[in-house]
N, C-alpha and C. Protein backbone atom coordinates (compact mmCIF):
# COMPACT_ATOMS: atom_id res chain seq x y z
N UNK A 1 0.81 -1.19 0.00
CA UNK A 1 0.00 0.00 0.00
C UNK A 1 0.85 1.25 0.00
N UNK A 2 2.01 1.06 0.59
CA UNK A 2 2.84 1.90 0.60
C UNK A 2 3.34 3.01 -0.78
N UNK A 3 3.09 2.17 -2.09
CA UNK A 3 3.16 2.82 -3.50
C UNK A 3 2.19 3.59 -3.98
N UNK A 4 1.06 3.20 -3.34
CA UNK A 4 -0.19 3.75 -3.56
C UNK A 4 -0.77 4.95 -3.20
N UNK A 5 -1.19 6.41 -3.53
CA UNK A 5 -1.74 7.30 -2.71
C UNK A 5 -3.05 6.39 -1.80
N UNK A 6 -2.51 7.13 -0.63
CA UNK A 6 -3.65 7.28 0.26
C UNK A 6 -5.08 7.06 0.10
N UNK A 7 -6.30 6.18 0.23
CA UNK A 7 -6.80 6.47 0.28
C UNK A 7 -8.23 6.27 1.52
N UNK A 8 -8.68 7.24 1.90
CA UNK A 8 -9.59 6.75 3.40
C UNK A 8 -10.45 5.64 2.98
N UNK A 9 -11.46 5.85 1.99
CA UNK A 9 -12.24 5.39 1.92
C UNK A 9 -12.28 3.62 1.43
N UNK A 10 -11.23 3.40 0.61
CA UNK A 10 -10.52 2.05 0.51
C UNK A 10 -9.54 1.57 1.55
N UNK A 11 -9.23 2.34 2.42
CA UNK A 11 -8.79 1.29 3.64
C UNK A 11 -9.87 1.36 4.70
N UNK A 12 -10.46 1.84 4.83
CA UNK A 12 -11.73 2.06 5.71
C UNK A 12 -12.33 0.33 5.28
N UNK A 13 -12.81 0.28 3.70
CA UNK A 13 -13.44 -0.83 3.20
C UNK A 13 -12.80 -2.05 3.41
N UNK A 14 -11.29 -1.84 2.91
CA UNK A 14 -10.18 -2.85 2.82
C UNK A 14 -10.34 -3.67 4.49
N UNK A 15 -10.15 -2.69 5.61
CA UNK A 15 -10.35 -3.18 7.12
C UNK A 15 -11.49 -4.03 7.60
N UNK A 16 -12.78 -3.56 6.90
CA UNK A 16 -13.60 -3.65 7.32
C UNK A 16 -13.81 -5.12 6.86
N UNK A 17 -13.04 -5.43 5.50
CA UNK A 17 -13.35 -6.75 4.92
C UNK A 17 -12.80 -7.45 5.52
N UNK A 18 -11.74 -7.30 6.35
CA UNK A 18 -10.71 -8.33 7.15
C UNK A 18 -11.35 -8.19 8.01
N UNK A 19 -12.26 -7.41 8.88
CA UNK A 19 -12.74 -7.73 10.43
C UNK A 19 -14.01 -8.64 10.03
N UNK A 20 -14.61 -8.34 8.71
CA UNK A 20 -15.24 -9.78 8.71
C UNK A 20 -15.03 -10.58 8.38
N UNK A 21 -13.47 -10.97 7.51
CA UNK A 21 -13.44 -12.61 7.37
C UNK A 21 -12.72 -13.18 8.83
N UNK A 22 -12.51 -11.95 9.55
CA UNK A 22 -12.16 -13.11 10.62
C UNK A 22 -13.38 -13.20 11.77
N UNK A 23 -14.10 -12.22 11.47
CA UNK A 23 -15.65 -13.03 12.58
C UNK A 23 -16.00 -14.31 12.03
N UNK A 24 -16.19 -14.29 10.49
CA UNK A 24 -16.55 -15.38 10.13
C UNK A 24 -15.42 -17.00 9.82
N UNK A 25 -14.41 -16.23 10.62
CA UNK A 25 -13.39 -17.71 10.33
C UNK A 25 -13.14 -17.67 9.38
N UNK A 26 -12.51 -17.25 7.93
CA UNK A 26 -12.23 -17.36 6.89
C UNK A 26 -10.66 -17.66 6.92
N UNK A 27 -9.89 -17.35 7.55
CA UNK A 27 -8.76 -17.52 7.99
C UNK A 27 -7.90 -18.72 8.48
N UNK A 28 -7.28 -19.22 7.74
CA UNK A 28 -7.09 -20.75 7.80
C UNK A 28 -5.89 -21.14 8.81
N UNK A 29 -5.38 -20.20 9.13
CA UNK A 29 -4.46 -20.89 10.73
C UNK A 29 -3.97 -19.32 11.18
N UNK A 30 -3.61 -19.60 12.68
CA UNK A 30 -3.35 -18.36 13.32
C UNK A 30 -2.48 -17.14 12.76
N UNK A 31 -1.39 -18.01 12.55
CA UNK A 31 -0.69 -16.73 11.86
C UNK A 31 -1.19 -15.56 10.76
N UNK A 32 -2.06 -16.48 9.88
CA UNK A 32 -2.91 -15.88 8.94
C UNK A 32 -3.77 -14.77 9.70
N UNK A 33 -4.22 -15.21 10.76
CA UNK A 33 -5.30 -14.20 11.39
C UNK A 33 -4.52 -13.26 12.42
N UNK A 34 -3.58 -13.30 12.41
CA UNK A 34 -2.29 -12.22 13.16
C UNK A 34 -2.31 -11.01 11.91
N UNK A 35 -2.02 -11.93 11.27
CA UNK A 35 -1.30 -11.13 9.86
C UNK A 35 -2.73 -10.13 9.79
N UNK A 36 -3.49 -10.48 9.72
CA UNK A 36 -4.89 -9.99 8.75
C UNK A 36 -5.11 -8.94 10.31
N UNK A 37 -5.13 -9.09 11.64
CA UNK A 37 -5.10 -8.16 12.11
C UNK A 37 -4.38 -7.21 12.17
N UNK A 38 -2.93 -7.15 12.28
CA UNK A 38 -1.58 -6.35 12.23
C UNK A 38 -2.32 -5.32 10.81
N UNK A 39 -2.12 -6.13 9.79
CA UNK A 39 -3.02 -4.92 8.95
C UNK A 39 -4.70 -4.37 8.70
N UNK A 40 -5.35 -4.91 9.34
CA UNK A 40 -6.43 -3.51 9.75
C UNK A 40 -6.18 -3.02 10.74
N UNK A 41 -5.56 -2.73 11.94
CA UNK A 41 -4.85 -2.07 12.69
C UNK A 41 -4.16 -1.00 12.14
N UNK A 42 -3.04 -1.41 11.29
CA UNK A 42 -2.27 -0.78 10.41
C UNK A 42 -3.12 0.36 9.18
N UNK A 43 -3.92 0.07 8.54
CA UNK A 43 -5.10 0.56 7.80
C UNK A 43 -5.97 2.13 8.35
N UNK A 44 -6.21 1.11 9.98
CA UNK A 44 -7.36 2.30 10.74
C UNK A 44 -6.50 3.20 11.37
N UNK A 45 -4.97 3.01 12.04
CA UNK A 45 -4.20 4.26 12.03
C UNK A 45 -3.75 5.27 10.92
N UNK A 46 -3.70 4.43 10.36
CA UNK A 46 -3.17 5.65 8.86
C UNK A 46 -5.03 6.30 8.54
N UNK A 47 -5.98 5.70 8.93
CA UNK A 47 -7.08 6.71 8.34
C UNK A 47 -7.49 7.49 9.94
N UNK A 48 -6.96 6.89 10.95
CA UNK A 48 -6.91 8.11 12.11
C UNK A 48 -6.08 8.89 11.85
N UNK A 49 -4.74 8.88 11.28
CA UNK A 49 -4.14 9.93 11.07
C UNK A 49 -4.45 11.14 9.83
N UNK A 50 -4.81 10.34 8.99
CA UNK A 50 -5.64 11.31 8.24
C UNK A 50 -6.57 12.16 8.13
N UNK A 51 -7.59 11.63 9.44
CA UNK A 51 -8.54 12.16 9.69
C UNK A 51 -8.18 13.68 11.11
N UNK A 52 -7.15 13.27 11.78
CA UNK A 52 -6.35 14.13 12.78
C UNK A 52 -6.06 15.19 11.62
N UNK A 53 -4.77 14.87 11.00
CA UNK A 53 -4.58 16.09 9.97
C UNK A 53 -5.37 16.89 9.32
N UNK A 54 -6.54 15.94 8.69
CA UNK A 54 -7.22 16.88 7.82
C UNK A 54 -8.27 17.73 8.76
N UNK A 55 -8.54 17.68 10.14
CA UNK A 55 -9.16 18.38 11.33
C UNK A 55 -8.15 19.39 11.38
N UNK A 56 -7.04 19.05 11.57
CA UNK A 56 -6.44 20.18 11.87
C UNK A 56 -6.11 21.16 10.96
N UNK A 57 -5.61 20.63 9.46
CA UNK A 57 -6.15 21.29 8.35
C UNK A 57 -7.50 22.62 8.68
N UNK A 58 -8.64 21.80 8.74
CA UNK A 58 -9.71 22.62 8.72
C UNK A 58 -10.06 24.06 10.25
N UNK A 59 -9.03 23.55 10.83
CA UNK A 59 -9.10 24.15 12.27
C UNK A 59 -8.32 25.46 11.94
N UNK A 60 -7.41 25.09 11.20
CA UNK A 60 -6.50 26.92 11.09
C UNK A 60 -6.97 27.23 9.55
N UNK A 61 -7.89 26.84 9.35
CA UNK A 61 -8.68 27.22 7.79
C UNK A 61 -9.81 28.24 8.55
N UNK A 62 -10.61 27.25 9.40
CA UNK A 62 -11.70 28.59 10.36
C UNK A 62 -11.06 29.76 10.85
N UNK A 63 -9.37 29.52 11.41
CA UNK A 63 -9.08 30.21 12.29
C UNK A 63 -8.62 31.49 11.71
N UNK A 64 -8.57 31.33 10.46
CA UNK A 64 -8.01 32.59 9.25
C UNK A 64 -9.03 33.91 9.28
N UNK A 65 -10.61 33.21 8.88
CA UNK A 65 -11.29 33.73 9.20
C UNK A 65 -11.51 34.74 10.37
């Protein structure tokens, strides 16, 4: 993902698909389901951080005003 721009709304989705294949067991031995957590973990910080920045973005955008 790293080559890729950013994007919220596809790792938002991307996460969301891994928190359900592992409710539903899709995940065929532990490590697999390590792995698949480490990255939606990985996923939902980079779109918390995005979402921090682009607040703060908008915070000294009001504050111009």
């Amino acid at each position: 993902m790293s080559t890729e721009k950013f994007s919220y709304d596809k790792s938002i989705e991307k996460a969301d698909a891994i928190i359900n294949d592992l409710q539903e067991g899709s995940s065929k031995s532990l490590d697999d389901m390590i792995k698949n957590v480490e990255e939606a973990v990985d996923l939902l910080k980079k779109c918390k951080t995005n979402l921090t920045e682009t607040q703060d973005r908008l915070n000294r955008i009001m504050e111009e005003d």
